[in-house]
Each structure stands twice: as C-alpha cells, then as structure tokens.
Protein backbone atom coordinates (compact mmCIF):
# COMPACT_ATOMS: atom_id res chain seq x y z
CA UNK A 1 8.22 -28.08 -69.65
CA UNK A 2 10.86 -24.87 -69.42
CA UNK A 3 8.40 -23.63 -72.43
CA UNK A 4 5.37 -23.63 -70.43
CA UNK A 5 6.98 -22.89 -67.42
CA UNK A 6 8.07 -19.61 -68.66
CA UNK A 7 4.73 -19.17 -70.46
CA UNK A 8 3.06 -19.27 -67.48
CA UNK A 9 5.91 -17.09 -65.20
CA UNK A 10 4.89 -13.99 -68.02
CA UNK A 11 1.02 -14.75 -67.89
CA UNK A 12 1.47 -14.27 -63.72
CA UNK A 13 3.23 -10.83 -64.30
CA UNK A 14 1.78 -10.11 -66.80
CA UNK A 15 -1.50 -10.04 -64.95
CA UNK A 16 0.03 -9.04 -61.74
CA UNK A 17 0.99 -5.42 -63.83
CA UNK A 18 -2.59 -5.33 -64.67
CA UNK A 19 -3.74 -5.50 -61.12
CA UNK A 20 -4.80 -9.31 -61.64
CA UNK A 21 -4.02 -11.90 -59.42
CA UNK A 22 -1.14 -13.86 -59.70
CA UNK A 23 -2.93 -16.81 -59.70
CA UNK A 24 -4.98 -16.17 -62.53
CA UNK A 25 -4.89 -19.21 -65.16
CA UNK A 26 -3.35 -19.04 -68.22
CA UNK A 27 -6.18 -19.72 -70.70
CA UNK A 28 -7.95 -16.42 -69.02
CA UNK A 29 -4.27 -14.19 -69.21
CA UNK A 30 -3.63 -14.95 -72.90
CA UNK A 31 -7.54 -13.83 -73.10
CA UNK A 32 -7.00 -10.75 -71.74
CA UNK A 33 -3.73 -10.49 -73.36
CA UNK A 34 -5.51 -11.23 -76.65
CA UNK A 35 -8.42 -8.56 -76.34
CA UNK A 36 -6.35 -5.58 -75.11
CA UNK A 37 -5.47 -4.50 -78.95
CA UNK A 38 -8.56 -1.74 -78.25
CA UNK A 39 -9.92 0.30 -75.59
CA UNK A 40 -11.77 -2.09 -72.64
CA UNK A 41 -15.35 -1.26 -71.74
CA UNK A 42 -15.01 1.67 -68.89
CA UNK A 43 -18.48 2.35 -68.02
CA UNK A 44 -22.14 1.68 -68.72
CA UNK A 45 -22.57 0.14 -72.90
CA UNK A 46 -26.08 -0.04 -74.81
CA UNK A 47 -28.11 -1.37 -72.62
CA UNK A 48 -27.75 1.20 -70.14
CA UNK A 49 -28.16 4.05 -72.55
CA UNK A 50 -30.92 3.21 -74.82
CA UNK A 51 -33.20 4.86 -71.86
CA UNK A 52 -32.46 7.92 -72.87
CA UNK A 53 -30.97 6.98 -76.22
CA UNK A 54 -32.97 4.38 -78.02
CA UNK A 55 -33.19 6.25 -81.30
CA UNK A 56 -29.27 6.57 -81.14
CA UNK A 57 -28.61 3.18 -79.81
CA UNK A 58 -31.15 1.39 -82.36
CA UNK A 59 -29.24 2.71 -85.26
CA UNK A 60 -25.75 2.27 -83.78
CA UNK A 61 -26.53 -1.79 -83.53
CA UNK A 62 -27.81 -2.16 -87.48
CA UNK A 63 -24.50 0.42 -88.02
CA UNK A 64 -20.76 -0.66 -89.31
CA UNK A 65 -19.95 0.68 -85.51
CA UNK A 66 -22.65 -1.65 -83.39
CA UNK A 67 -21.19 -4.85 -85.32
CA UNK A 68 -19.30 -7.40 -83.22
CA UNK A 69 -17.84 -9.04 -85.46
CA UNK A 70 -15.72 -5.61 -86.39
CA UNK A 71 -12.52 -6.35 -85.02
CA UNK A 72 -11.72 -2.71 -85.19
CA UNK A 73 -15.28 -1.07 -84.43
CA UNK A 74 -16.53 0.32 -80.77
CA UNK A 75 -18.88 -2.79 -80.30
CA UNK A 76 -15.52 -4.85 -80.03
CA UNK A 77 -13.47 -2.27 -77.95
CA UNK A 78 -15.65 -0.09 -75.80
CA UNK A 79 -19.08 0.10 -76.89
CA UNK A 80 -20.22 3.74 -76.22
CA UNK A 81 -17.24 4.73 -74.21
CA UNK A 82 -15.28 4.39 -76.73
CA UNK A 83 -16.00 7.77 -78.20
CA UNK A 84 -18.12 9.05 -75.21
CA UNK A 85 -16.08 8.35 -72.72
CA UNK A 86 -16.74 6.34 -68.89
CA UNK A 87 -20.85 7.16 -68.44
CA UNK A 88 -20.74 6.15 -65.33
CA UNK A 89 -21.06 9.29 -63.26
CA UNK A 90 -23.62 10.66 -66.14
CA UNK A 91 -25.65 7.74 -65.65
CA UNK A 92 -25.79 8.01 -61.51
CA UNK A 93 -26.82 11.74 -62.33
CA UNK A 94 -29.81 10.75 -64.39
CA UNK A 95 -28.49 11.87 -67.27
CA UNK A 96 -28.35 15.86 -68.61
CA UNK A 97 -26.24 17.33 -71.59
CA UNK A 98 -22.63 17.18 -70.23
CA UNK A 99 -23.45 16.11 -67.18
CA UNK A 100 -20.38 13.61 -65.56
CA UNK A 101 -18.49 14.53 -68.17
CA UNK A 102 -19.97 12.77 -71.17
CA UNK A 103 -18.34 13.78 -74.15
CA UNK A 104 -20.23 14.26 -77.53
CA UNK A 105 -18.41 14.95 -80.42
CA UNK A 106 -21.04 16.17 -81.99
CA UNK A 107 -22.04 18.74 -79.72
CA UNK A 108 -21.24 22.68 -80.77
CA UNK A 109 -18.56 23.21 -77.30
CA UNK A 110 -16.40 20.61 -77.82
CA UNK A 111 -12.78 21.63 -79.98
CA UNK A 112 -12.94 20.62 -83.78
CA UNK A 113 -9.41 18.82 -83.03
CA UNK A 114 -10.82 16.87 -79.60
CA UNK A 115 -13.50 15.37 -81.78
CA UNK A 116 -11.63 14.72 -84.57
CA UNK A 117 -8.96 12.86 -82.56
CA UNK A 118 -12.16 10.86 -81.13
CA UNK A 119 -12.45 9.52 -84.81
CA UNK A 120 -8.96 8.84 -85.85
CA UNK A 121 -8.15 6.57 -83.14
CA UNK A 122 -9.65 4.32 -85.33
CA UNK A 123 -9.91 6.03 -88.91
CA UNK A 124 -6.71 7.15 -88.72
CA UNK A 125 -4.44 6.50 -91.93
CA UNK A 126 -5.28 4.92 -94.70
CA UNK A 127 -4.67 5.99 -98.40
CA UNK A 128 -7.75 8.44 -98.24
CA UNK A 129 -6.96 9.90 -94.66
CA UNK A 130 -2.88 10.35 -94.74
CA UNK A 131 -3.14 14.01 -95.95
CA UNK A 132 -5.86 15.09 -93.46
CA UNK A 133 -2.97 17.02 -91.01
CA UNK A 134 -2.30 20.09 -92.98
CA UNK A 135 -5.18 19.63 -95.50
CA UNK A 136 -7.64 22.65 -95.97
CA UNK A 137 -10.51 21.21 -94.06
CA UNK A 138 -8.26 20.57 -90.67
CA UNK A 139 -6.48 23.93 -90.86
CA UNK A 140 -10.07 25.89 -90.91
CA UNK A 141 -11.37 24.21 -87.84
CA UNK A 142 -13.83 21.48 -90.39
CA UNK A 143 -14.59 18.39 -87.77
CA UNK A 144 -15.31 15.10 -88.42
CA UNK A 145 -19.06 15.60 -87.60
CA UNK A 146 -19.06 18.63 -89.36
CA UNK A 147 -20.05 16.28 -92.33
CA UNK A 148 -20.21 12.97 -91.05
CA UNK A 149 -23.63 11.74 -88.45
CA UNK A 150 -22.58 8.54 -86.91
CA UNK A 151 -26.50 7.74 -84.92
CA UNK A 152 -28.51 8.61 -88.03
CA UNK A 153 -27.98 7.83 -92.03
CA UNK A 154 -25.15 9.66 -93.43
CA UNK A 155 -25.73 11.67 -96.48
CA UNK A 156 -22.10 12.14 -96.88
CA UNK A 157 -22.11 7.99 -98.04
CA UNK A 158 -24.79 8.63 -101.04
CA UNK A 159 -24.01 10.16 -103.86
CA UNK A 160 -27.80 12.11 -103.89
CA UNK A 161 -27.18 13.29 -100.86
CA UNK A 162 -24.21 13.93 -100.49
CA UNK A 163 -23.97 17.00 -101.88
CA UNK A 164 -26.82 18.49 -99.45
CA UNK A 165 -23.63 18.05 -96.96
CA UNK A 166 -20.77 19.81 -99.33
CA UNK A 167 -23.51 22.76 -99.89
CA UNK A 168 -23.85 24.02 -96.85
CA UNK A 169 -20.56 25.80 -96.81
CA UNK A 170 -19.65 25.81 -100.74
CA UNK A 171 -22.30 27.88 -101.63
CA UNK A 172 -21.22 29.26 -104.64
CA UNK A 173 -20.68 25.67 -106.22
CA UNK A 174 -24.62 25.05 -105.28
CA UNK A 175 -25.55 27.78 -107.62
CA UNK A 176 -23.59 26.81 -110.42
CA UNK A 177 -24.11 22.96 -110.56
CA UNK A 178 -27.84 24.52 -111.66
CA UNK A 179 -26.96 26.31 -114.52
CA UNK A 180 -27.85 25.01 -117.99
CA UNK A 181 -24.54 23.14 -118.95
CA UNK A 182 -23.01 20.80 -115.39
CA UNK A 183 -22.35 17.30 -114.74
CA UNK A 184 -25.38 15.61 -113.23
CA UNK A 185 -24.78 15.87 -110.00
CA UNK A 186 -28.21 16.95 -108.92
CA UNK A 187 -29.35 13.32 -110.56
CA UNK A 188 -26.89 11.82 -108.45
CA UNK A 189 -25.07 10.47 -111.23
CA UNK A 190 -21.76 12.58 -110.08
CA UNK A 191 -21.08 13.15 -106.31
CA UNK A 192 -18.35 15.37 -105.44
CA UNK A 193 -16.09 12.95 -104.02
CA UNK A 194 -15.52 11.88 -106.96
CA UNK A 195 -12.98 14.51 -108.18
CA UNK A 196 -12.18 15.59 -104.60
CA UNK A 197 -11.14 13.86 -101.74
CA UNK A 198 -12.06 16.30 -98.36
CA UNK A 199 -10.05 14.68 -96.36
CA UNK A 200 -6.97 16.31 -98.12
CA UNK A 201 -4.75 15.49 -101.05
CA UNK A 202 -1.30 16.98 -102.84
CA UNK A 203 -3.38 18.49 -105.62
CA UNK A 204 -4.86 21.74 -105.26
CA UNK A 205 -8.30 22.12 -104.54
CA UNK A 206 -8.33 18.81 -102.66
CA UNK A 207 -8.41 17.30 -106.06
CA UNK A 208 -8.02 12.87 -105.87
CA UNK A 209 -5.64 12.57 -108.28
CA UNK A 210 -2.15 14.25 -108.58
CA UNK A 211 -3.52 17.11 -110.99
CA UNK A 212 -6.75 18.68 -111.99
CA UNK A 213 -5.92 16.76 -115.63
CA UNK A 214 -5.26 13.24 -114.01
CA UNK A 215 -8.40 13.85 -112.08
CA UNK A 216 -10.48 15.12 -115.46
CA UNK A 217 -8.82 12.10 -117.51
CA UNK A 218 -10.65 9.47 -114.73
CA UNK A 219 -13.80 10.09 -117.23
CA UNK A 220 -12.40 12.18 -120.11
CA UNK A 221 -9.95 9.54 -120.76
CA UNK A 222 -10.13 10.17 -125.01
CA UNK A 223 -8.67 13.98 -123.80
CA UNK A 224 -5.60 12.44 -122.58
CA UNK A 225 -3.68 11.48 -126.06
CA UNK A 226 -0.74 11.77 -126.83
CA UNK A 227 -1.22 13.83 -129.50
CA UNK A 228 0.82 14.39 -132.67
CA UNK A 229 0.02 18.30 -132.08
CA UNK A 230 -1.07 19.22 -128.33
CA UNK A 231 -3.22 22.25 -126.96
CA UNK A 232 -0.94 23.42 -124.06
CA UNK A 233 -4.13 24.34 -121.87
CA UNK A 234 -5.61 20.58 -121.92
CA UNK A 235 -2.38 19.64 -120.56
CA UNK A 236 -2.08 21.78 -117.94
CA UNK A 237 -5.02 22.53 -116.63
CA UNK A 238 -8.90 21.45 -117.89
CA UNK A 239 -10.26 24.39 -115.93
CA UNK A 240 -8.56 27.07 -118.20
CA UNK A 241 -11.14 26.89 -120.12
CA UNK A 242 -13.91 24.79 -118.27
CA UNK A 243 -15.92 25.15 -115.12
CA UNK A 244 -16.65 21.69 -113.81
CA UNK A 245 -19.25 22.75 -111.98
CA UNK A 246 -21.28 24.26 -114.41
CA UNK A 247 -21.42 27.34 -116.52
CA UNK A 248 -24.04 28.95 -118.87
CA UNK A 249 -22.07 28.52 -122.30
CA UNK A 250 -22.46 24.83 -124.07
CA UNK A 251 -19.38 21.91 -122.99
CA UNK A 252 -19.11 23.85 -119.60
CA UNK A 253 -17.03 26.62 -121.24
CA UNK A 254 -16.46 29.39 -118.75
CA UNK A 255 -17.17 32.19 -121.82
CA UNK A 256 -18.71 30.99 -125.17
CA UNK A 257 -16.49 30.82 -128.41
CA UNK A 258 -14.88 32.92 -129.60
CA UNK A 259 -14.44 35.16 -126.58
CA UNK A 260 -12.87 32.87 -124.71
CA UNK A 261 -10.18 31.64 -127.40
CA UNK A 262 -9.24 35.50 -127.76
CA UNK A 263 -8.29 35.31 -124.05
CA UNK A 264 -5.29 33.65 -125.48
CA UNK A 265 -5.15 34.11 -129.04
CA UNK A 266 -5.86 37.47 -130.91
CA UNK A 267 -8.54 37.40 -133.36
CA UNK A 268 -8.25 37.07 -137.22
CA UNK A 269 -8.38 40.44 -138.67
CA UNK A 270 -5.84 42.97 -140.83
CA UNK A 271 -2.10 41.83 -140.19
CA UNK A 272 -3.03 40.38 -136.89
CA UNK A 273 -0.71 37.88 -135.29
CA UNK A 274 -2.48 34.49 -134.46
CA UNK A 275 -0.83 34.22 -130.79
CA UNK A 276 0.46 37.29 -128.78
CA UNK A 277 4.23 38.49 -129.03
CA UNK A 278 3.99 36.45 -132.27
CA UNK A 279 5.69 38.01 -135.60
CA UNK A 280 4.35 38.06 -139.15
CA UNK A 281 7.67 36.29 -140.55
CA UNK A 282 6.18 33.40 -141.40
CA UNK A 283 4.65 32.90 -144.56
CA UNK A 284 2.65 30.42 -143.10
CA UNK A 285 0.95 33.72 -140.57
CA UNK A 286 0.66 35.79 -144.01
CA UNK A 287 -1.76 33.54 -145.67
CA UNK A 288 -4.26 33.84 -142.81
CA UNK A 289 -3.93 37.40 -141.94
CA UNK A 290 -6.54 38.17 -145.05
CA UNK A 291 -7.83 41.55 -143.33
CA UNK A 292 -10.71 40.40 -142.93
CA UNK A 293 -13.46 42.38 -140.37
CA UNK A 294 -13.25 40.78 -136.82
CA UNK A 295 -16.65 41.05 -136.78
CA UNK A 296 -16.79 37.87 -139.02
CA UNK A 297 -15.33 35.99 -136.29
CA UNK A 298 -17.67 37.24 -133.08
CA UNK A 299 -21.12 37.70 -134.91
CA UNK A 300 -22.80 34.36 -134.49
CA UNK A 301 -19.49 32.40 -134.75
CA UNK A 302 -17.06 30.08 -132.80
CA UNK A 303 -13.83 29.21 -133.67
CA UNK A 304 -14.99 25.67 -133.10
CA UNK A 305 -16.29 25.79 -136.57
CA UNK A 306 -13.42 25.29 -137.70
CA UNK A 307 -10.41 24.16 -135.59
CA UNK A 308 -12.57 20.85 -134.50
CA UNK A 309 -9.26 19.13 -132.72
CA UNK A 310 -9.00 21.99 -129.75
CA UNK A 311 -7.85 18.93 -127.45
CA UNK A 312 -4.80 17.34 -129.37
CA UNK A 313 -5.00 16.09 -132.98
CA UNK A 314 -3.14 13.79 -135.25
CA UNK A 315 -2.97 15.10 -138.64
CA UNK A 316 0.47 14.58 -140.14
CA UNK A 317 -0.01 17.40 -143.15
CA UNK A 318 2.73 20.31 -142.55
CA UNK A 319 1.11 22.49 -145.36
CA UNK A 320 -2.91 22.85 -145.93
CA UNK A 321 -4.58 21.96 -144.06
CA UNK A 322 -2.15 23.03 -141.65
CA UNK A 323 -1.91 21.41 -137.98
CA UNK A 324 -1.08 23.19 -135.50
CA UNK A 325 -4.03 25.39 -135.70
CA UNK A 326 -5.80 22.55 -134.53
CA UNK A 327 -8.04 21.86 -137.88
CA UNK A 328 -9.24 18.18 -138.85
C-alpha cells in the first residue's frame, strides 16, 4: 500500500508540473509519462496538410518516417511538426511559403546548420554519423537536404542513382568515372559510398575505413599479403599509382608503364642506379646496369613484362632470379 501510495503521490505531481490535473488517474500519468521520450504533436499532422500537400504527405505515410510503428520516427513523436514546426498559425493563414513560421529544411533561406540540427535530433550518432562535426561536408556549409529528399525517392539510397547526387558538386570525378579503364559505377555495380562515408571519417578524403589501403583491401583483399618482399607504395597508399575513379591507361594506372615506374625508379640504361640516391656497390646493381639504350625500355614496353609481382611477392631465391625487383 506505501508502494502505490507513493506511486500515485509522483503520478499527481508529476502531472500537476505538466499543467495536468491533480486528479488525473494513474493508468493515464504513466501514459503520458511513457510517450514523452519524443517531441508531442504541437499543431495540425497529415490530415490537415495533405490539402496543400498530398504529393508530400502520400509519400511520407508509405516512408520509414510516416510508420507508426517507428518508435523513433516523426509519425510516433510529432508527425509534421516534428521537423516543420507548430502549423498552426500557417494553416489559419491559408497556407503561403513561410507563412506562420513554417519551417522547411529544404528550402534555399534557411541556415545549413538549422536544418541539419532538424535531422540529428533523431539521426544523430551512430557509427556512420559520429564524425559529421568537423567533417568536410559540415565545415563547407553541405546540409542534410543538400543530398538527402525526405517527400520524394532518394537517389542518395540506390546505388544507380546515387551518384547523380555526388555529381553535382564533384564534377571532376563525373568525368573520369567515363574514361576507358573505372570501376562500374555507371552500371551501378559500385556506388560511392562504398569507399567513402560523407558524413565524415578519420581517413582522408572521407575514406570508410582507417586508410585509403584498408578501404582498397575491402575488395582487393589478395593485395593485402603479407608478403615475403613488399612494394612500399601498395602499403601506403593504392592511389600512388592508381586513380580509383578512372584513368585512360589499363588497371586504372594514373600514367601507363613504364612512365609511371620511372616516377620512382630511374630507368635501365648505362651505369644507371635502379632507385634514386642508390650506389653502384653492389654487384648485384652491376649485373643489370648492361648499358643498354633506354629506349628499349619506353618503346612499346612496360616494366610489367617483367617484374609480374609489383604488389608483394613470395619468392625465397636471394640470387637469380632475384626478389626484390619484384620478378616471379
């Protein structure tokens, strides 16, 4: 009896804080109590809007949003003034863009950071979301509806479309993902989200994983090794050599064989080191700086011809042929 006693002495002030009477029962206080987790209904919902509205309205109730049973969604908290705001004085005005101050986050006026708070009352968090403060995309002014449509389909959620979305600002990566050699993005077989998360990350370039090579090794998984006798450039950093986006040179190479090897390495020829700042004491150097014309090694050739292993290779010979020059 002290149990319920008490019970009910917190239900009556309880709902005597909340402008309630004190009289009110306790089976409809531990309601309320129970339903105030979101934001209560301040205004005029669906019904009221889908005069004006009922292409927005149809597709917010078939939408993740319009679902009851979402716990977490608008149609449980708020319905429309959830991220509108009370309509109450815009619906006694008959309506108009802004009129009783209706907000609309995706309307061109309102601040990038008003809108995207609008969002992350809800979508806030989350292992894909906790880097958004800070990220790239929040510190240029991107909003939430920059990308994302919330009363029509969003082509951000499909991976044909979504790209249409990422192009209209990155225009540079629209050109290249039609060059000859890309990943098939176009098909819709790779969507950008896939390497990057926009929402922020600790990688550069928004990448998902930790590194541009954790993020490469998600597919490219035979790249990672370990190798007995490692490239330095696959382990650092994939786009050293490669443009993921697409390039005109075969394997999305940014510059075909050999030209782009010689970025690093110097070219066989007369008394030539192999790698820069390198010495000819080795005798191992001596038997490959033949003299030769470098024009046998840029006319129609790639060094691919013959050091096959350029990502890591296992061959345990220390003399011929000889390993760390990457050969089968």
């Amino acid at each position: 009896m002290k149990t319920s006693g008490r019970l009910s002495a917190l239900c009556a002030y309880v709902a005597s804080l909340a402008g309630y009477a004190p009289a009110i029962g306790i089976g409809a206080t531990l309601l309320l109590l129970g339903g105030s987790g979101g934001a209560i209904a301040a205004g005029p919902g669906p019904d009221a809007c889908k005069d004006c509205h009922a292409d927005a309205v149809a597709y917010y109730a078939g939408s993740v949003h319009g679902q009851k049973g979402n716990l977490k969604g608008p149609a449980a908290a708020g319905e429309c003034s959830t991220c509108h705001g009370d309509a109450t004085a815009h619906v006694k005005a008959g309506g108009g863009r802004g009129v009783g101050g209706i907000k609309n986050p995706g309307s061109k006026t309102m601040a990038p950071d008003d809108k995207n708070a609008t969002c992350l009352s809800c979508h806030a968090g989350g292992s894909k979301r906790m880097h958004w403060e800070g990220s790239t995309h929040q510190a240029r002014g991107t909003a939430c509806t920059s990308c994302h449509t919330m009363h029509s389909t969003d082509k951000v959620l499909t991976k044909l479309t979504q790209p249409e979305v990422c192009f209209t600002c990155h225009k540079q990566q629209r050109a290249e993902v039609n060059r000859t050699f890309r990943h098939p993005i176009v098909e819709g077989k790779v969507a950008c989200s896939d390497c990057h998360n926009p929402h922020g990350s600790i990688a550069r370039a928004l990448m998902k994983r930790d590194s541009v090579v954790d993020t490469c090794y998600q597919c490219h998984a035979e790249k990672r090794g370990p190798f007995v006798h490692s490239h330095d450039p696959v382990n650092e950093d994939c786009t050293l050599c490669h443009n993921p986006h697409g390039t005109v040179a075969d394997s999305m190479l940014k510059v075909r064989p050999p030209f782009l090897c010689h970025q690093c390495h110097t070219p066989h020829g007369g008394q030539i080191a192999q790698l820069r700042g390198q010495g000819q004491s080795s005798a191992l150097l001596s038997a490959t700086t033949s003299g030769k014309n470098g024009i046998n090694y840029t006319q129609g050739r790639g060094c691919l011809n013959c050091h096959t292993q350029v990502h890591g290779g296992n061959n345990p010979s220390f003399t011929n042929p000889t390993p760390q020059f990457m050969l089968r």
